[in-house]
C-alpha atoms as a PDB file:
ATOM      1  CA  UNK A   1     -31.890-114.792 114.646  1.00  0.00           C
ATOM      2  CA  UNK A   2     -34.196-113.414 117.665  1.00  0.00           C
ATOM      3  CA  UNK A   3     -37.639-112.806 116.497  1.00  0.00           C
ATOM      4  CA  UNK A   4     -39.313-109.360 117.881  1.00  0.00           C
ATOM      5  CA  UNK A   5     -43.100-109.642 118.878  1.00  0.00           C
ATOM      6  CA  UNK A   6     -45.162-108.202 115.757  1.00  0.00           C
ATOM      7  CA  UNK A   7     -42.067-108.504 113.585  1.00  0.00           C
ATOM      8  CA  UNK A   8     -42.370-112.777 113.572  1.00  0.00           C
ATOM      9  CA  UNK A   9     -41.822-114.284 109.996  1.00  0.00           C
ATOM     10  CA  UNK A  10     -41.717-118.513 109.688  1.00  0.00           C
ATOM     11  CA  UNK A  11     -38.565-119.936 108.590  1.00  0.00           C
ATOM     12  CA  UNK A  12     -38.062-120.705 104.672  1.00  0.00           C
ATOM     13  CA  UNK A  13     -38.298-124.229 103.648  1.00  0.00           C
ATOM     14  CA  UNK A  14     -35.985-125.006 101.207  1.00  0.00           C
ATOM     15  CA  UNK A  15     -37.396-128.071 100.054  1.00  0.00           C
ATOM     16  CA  UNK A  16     -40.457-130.489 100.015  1.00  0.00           C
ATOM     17  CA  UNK A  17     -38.086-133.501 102.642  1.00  0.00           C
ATOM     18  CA  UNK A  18     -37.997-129.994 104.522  1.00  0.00           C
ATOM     19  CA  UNK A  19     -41.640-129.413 104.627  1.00  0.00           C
ATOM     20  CA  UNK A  20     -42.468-132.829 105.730  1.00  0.00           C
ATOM     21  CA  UNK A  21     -40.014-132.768 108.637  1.00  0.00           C
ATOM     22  CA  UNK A  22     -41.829-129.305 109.902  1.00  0.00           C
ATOM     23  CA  UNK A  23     -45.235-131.001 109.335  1.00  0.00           C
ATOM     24  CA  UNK A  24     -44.100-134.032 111.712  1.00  0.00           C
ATOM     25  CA  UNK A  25     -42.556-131.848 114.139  1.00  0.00           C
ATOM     26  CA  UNK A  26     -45.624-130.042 114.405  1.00  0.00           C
ATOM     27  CA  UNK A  27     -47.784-133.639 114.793  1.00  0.00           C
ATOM     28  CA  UNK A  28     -44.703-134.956 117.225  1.00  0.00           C
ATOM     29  CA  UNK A  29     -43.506-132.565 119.541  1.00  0.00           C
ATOM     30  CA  UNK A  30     -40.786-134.881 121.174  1.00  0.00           C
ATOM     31  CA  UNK A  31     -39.605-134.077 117.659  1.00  0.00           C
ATOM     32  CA  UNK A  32     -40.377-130.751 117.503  1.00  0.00           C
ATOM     33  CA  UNK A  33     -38.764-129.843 121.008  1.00  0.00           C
ATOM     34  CA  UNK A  34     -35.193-131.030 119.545  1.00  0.00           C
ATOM     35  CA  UNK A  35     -34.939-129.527 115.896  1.00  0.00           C
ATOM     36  CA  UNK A  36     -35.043-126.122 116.173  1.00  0.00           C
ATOM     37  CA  UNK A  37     -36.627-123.582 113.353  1.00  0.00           C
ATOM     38  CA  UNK A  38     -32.761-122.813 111.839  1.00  0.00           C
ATOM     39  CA  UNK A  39     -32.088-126.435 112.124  1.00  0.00           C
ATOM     40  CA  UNK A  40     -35.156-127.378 110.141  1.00  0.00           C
ATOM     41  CA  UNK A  41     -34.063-124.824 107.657  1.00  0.00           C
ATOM     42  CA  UNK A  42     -30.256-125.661 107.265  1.00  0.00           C
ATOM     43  CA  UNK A  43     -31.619-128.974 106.724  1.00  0.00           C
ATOM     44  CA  UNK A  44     -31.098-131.270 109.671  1.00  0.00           C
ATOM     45  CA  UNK A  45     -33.011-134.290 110.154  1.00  0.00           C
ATOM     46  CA  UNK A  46     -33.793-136.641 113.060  1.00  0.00           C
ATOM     47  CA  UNK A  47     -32.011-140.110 113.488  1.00  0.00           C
ATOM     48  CA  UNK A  48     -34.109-140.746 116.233  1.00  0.00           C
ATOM     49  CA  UNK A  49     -37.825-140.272 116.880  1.00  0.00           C
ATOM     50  CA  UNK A  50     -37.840-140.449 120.701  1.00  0.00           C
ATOM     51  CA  UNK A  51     -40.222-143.262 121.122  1.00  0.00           C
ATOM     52  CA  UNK A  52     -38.451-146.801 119.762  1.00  0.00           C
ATOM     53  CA  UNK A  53     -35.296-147.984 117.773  1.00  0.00           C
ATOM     54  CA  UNK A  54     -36.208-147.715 113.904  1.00  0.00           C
ATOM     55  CA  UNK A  55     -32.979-147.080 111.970  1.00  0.00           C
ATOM     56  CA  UNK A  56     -31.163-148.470 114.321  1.00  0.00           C
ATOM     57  CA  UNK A  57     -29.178-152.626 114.776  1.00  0.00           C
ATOM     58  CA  UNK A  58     -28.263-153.544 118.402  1.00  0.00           C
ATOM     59  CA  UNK A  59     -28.705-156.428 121.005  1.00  0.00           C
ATOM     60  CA  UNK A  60     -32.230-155.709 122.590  1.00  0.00           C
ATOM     61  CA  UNK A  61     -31.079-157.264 125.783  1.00  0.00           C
ATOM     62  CA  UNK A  62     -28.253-153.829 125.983  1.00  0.00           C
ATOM     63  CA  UNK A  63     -30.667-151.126 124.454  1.00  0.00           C
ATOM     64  CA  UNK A  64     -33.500-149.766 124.811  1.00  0.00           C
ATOM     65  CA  UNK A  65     -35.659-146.380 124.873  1.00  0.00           C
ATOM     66  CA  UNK A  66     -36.625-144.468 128.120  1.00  0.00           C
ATOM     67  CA  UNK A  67     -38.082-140.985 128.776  1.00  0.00           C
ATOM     68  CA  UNK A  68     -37.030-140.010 125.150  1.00  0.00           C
ATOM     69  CA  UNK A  69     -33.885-141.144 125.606  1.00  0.00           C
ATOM     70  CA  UNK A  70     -31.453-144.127 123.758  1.00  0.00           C
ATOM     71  CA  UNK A  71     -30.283-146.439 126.532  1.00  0.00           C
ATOM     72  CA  UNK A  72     -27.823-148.727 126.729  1.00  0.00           C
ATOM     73  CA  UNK A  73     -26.968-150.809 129.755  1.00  0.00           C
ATOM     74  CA  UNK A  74     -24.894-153.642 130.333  1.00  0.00           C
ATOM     75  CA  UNK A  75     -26.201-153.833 134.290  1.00  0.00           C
ATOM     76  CA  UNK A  76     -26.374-157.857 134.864  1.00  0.00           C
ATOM     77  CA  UNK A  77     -25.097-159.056 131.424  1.00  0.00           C
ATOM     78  CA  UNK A  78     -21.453-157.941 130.978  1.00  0.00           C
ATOM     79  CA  UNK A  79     -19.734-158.085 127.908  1.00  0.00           C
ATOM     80  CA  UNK A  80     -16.594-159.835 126.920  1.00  0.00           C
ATOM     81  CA  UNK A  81     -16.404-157.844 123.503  1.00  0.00           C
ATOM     82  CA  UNK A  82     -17.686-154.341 122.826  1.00  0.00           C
ATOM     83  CA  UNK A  83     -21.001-154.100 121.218  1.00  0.00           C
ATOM     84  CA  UNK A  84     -23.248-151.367 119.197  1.00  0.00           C
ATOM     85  CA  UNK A  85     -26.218-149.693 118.008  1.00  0.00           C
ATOM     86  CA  UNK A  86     -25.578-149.561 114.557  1.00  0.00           C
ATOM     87  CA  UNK A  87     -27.235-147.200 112.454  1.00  0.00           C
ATOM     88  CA  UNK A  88     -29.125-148.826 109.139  1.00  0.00           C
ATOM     89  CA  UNK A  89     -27.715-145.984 107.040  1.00  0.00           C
ATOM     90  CA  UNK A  90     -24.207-144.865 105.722  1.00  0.00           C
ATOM     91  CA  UNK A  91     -23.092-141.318 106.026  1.00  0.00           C
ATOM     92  CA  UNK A  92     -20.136-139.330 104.196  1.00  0.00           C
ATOM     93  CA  UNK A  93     -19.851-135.991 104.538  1.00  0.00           C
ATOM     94  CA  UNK A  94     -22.212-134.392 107.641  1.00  0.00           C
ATOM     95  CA  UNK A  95     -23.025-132.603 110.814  1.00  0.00           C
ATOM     96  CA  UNK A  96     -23.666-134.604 113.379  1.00  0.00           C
ATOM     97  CA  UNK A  97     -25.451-133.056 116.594  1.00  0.00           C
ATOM     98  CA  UNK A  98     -26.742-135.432 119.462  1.00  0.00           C
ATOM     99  CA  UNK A  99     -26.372-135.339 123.416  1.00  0.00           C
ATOM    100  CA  UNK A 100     -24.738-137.736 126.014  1.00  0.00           C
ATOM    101  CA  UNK A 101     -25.016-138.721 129.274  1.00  0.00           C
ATOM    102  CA  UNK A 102     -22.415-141.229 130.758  1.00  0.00           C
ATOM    103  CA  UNK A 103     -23.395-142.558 134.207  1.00  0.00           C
ATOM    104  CA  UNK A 104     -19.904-144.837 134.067  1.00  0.00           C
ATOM    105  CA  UNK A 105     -17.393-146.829 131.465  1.00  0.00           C
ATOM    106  CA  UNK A 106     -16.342-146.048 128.514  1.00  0.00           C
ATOM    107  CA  UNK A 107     -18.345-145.238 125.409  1.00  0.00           C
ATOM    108  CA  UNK A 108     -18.496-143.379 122.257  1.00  0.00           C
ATOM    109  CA  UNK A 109     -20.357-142.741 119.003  1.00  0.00           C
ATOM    110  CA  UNK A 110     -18.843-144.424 115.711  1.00  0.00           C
ATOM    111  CA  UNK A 111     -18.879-142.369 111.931  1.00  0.00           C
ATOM    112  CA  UNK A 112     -17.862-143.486 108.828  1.00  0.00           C
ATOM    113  CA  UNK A 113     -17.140-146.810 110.356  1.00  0.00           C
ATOM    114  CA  UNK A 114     -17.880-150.401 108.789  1.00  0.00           C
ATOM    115  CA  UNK A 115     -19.886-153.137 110.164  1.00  0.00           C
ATOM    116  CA  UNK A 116     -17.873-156.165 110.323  1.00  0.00           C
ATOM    117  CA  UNK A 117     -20.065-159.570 112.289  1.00  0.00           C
ATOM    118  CA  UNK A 118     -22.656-159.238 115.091  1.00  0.00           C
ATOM    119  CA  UNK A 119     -22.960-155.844 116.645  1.00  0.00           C
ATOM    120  CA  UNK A 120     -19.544-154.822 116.051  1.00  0.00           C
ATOM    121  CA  UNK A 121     -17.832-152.472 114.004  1.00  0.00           C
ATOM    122  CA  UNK A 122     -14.408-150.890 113.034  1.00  0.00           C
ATOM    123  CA  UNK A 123     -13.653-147.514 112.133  1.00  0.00           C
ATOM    124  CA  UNK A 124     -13.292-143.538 113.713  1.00  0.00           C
ATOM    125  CA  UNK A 125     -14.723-142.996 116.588  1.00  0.00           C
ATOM    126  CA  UNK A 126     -16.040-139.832 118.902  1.00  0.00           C
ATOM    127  CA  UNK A 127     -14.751-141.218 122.162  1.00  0.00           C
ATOM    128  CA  UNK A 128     -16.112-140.507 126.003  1.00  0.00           C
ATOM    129  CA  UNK A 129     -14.758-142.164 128.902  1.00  0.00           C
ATOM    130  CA  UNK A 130     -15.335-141.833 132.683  1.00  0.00           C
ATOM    131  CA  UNK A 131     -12.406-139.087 133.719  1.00  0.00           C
ATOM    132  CA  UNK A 132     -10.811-138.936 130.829  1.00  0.00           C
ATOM    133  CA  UNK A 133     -11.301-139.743 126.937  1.00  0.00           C
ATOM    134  CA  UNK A 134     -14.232-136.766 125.693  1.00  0.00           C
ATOM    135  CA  UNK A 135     -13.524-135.502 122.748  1.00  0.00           C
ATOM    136  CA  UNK A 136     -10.400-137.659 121.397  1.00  0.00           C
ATOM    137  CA  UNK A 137     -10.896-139.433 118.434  1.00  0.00           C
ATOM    138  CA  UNK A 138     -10.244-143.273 118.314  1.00  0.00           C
ATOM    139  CA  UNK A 139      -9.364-145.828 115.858  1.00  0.00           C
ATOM    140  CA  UNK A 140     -11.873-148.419 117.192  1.00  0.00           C
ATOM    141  CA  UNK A 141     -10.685-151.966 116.129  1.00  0.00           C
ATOM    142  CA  UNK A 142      -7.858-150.136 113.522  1.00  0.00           C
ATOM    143  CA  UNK A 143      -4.195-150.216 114.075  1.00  0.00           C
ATOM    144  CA  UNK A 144      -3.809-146.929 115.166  1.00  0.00           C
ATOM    145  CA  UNK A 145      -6.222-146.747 118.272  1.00  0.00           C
ATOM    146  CA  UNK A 146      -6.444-143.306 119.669  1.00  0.00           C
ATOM    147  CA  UNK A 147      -5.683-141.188 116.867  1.00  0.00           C
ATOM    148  CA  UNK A 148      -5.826-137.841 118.427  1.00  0.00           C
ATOM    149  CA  UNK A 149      -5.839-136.589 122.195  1.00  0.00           C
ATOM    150  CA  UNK A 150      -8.389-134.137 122.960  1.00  0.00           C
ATOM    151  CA  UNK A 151      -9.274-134.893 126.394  1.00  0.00           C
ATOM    152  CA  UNK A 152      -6.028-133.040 127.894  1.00  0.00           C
ATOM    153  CA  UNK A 153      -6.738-128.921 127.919  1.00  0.00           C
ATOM    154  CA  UNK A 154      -9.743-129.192 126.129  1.00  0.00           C
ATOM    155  CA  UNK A 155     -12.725-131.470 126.341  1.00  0.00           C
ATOM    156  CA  UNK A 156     -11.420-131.748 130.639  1.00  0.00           C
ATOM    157  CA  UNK A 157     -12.405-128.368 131.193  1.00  0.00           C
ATOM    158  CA  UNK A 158     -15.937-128.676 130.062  1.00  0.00           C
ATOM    159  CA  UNK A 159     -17.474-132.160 130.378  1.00  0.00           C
ATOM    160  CA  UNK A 160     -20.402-132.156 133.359  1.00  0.00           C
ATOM    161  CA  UNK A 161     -21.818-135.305 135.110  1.00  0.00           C
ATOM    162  CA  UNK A 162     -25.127-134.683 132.961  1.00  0.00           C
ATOM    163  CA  UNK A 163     -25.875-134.447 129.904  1.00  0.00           C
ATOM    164  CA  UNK A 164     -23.292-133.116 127.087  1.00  0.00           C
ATOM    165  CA  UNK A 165     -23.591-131.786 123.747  1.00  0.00           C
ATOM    166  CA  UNK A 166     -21.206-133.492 120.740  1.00  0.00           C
ATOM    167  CA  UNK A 167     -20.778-132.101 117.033  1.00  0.00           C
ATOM    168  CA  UNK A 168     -19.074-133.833 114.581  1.00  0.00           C
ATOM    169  CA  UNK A 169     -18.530-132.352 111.703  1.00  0.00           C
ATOM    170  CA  UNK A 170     -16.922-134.503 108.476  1.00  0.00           C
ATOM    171  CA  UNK A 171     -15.746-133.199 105.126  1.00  0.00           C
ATOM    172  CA  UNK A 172     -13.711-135.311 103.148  1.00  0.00           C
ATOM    173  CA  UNK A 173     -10.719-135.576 104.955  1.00  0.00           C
ATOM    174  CA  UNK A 174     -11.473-132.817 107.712  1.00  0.00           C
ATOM    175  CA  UNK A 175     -13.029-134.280 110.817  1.00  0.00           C
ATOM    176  CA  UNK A 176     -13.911-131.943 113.695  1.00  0.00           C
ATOM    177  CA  UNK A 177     -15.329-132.720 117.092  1.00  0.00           C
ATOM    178  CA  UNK A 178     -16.648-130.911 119.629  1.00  0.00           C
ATOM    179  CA  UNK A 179     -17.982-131.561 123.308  1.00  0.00           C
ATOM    180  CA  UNK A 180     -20.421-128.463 124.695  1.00  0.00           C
ATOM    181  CA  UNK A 181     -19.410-126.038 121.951  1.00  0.00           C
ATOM    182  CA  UNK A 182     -15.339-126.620 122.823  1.00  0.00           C
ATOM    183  CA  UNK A 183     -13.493-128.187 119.734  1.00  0.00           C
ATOM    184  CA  UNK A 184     -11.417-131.292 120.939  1.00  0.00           C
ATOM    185  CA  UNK A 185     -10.318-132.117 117.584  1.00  0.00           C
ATOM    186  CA  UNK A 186      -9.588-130.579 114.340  1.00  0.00           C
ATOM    187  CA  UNK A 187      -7.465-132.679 111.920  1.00  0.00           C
ATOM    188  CA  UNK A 188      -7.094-134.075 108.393  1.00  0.00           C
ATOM    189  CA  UNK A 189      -7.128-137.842 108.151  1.00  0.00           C
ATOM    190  CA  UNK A 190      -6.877-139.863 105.388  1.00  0.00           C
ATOM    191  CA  UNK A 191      -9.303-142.598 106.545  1.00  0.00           C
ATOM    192  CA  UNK A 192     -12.784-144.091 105.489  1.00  0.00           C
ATOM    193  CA  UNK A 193     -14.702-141.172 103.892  1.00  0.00           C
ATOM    194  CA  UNK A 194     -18.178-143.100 104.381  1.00  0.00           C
ATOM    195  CA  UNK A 195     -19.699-145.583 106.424  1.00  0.00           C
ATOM    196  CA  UNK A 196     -22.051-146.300 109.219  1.00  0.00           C
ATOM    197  CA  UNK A 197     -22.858-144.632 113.042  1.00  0.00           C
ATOM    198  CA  UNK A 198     -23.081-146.845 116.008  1.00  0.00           C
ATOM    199  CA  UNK A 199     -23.108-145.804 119.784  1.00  0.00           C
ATOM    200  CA  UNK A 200     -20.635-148.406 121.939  1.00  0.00           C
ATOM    201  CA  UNK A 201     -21.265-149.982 125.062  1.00  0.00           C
ATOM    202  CA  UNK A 202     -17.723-151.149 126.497  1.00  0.00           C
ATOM    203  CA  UNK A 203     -17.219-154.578 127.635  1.00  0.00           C
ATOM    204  CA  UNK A 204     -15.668-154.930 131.183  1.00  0.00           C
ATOM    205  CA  UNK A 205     -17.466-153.350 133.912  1.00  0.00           C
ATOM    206  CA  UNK A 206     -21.240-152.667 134.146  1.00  0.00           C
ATOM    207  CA  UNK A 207     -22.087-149.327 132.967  1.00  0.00           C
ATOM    208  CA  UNK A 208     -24.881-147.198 131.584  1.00  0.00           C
ATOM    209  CA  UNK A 209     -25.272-144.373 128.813  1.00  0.00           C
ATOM    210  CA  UNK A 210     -28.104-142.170 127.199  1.00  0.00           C
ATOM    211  CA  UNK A 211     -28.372-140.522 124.005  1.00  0.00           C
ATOM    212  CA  UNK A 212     -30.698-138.380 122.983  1.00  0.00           C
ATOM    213  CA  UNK A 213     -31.870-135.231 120.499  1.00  0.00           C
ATOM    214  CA  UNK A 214     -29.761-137.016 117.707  1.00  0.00           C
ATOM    215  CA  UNK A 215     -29.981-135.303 114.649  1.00  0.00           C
ATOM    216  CA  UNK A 216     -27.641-134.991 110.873  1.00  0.00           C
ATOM    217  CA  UNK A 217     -26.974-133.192 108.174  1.00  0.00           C
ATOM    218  CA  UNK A 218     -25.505-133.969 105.077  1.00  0.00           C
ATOM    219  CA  UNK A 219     -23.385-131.503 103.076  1.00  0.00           C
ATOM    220  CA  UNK A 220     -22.749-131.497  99.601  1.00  0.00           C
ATOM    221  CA  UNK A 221     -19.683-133.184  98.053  1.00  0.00           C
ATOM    222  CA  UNK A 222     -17.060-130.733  97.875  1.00  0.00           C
ATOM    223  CA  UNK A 223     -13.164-130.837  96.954  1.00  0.00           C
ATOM    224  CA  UNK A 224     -11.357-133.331  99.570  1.00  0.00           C
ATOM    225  CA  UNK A 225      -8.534-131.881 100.963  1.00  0.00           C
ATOM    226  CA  UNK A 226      -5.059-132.926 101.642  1.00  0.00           C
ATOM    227  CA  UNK A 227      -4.538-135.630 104.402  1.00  0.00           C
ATOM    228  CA  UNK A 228      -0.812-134.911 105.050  1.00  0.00           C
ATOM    229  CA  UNK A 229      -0.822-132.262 107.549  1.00  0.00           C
ATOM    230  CA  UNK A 230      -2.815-132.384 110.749  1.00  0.00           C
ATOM    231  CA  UNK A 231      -4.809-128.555 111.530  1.00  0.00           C
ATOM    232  CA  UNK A 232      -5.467-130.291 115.267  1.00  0.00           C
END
């Protein structure tokens, strides 16, 4: 809602977690530049605070943090297996907002997925890929692979060489993704319904990709629906 001058009223907390995160956006403004006020108020909360890796598992030779930003490279040390930034915390049922910037490769973020040894992990996937790939959603290290297309007529017409904005949206079986506001995929699954994040870095040639501004909320257990029918 656009506020008129004179006619300015502050957002409604809704709770003390609330409060605190409008207090530290106030004392951080990296922070405070990336939630906005409705954010803040629908209850989103920062999974990273610009400035280091806290909440987050990964090699520290492939990631790092730069001008705000969630790097990982694999420039001079090329991997032979995929590896990840795993996040410390399990998710179920969210909103997921965050934005990417793929210089080359292949990459993607992970949800509900489990760790398994190392850096690694199996579960869905959010995938982006050089030319192709934004937007479908991947099986990474499961049977099925990619699970859904949405790179064809969708995600193709509005990916740009900078950064890009991803949703995902989960409720029990329901998974929806979207790349700059376009939904890619839309489609009951009858997968893991909790489980970790991790970003990828692909193994094969050396690449490079940023994250940034990522942020989550959680929703409310609800009734799960039916997994037989796809609403992609």
């Amino acid at each position: 809602m656009s506020l008129r001058p004179g006619n300015q009223r502050t957002p409604r907390i809704a709770s003390p977690l609330l409060a605190a995160l409008a207090s530290l956006a106030l004392a951080c403004p990296s922070i405070a530049g990336e939630l906005t006020s409705r954010e803040l108020a629908d209850g989103f909360v920062p999974l990273f605070n610009g400035s280091d890796l806290s909440g987050w598992d990964g090699d520290p030779r492939l990631w790092s943090v730069a001008g705000g930003s969630i790097v990982g490279s694999t420039d001079g040390r090329p991997l032979s297996a995929n590896s990840f930034l795993v996040s410390e915390r399990e998710f179920g049922d969210f909103v997921l907002r965050f934005e990417v910037k793929l210089r080359n490769g292949n990459s993607g973020m992970q949800f509900r997925s489990e760790r398994t040894r190392g850096w690694t992990v199996r579960g869905y996937q959010a995938d982006f890929a050089s030319g192709k790939g934004w937007g479908n959603l991947h099986g990474e290290g499961l049977p099925r692979g990619l699970i859904l297309d949405g790179w064809q007529d969708r995600a193709e017409h509005v990916v740009g060489t900078g950064w890009n904005r991803i949703e995902i949206r989960c409720e029990g079986y329901r998974i929806r993704i979207s790349v700059n506001g376009t939904v890619t995929n839309d489609v009951l699954d009858p997968g893991a319904l909790a489980g970790v994040l991790a970003m990828q870095l692909h193994r094969g040639e050396p690449m490079r990709v940023e994250f940034r501004n990522i942020r989550i909320r959680t929703l409310g257990a609800g009734s799960t629906p039916r997994a037989q029918d796809s609403v992609h």
